[in-house]
Protein backbone atom coordinates (compact mmCIF):
# COMPACT_ATOMS: atom_id res chain seq x y z
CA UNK A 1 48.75 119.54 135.23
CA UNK A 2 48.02 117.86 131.63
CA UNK A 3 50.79 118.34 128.81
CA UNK A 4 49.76 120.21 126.04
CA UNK A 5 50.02 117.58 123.98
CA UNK A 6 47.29 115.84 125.98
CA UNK A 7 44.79 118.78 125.75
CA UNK A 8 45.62 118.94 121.85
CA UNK A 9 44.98 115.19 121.67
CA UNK A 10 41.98 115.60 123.59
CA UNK A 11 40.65 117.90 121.41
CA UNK A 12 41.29 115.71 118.53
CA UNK A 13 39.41 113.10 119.97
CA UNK A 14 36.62 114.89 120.50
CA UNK A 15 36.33 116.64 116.97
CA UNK A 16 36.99 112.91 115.79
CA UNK A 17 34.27 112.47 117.67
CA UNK A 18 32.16 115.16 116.10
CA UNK A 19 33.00 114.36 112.40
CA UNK A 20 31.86 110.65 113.22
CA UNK A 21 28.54 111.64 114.74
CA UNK A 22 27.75 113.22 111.50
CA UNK A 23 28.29 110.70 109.65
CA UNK A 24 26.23 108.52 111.84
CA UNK A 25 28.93 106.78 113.91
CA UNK A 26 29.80 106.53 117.65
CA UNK A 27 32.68 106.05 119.73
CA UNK A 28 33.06 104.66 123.08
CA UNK A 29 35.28 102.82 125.31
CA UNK A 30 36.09 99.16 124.91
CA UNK A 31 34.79 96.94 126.77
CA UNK A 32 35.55 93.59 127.34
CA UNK A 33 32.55 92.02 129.15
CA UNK A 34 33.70 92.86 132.63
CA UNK A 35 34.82 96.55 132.32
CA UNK A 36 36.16 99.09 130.15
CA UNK A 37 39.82 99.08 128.62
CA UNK A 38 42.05 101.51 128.99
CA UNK A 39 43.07 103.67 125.47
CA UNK A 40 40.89 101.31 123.86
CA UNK A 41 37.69 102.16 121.30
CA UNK A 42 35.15 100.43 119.28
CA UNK A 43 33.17 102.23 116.98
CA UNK A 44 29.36 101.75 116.46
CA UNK A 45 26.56 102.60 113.85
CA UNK A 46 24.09 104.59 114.14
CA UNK A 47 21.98 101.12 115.67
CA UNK A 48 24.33 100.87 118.36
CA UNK A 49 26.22 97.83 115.67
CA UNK A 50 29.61 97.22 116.66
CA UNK A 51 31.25 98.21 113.53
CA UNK A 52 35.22 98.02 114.53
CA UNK A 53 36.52 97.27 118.02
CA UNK A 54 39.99 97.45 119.69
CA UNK A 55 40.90 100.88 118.09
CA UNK A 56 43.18 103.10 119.21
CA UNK A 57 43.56 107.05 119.69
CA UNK A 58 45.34 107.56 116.70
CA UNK A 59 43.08 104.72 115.01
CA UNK A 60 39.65 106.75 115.63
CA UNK A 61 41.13 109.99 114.44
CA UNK A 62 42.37 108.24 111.07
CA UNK A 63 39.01 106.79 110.92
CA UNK A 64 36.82 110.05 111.11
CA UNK A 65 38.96 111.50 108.27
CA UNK A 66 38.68 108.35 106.23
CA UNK A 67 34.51 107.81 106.44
């Protein structure tokens, strides 16, 4: 059973994720060459660019306010 602070910061994330789509940026899960890290993000352009990598929760949602 998730803790409703997970579901809230889930939903977060994903309107994060909304507001940065809009503006032409994508989040995904870090990865490091071998396989995805854990709680870690990189955001990308709209040309699949690498704009900022190793970014956390809180990090992304600061970010899609911020752009």
């Amino acid at each position: 059973m998730k803790h409703e602070s997970e579901e809230n910061n889930m939903e977060d994330m994903k309107a994060a994720g909304t507001l940065l789509e809009r503006k032409g940026y994508y989040i995904s899960n870090q990865f490091d060459g071998f396989t995805t890290l854990p709680d870690e993000y990189e955001l990308s352009d709209v040309n699949g660019n690498v704009v900022i990598d190793h970014l956390s929760e809180a990090q992304i949602l600061q970010i899609s306010e911020i752009l």
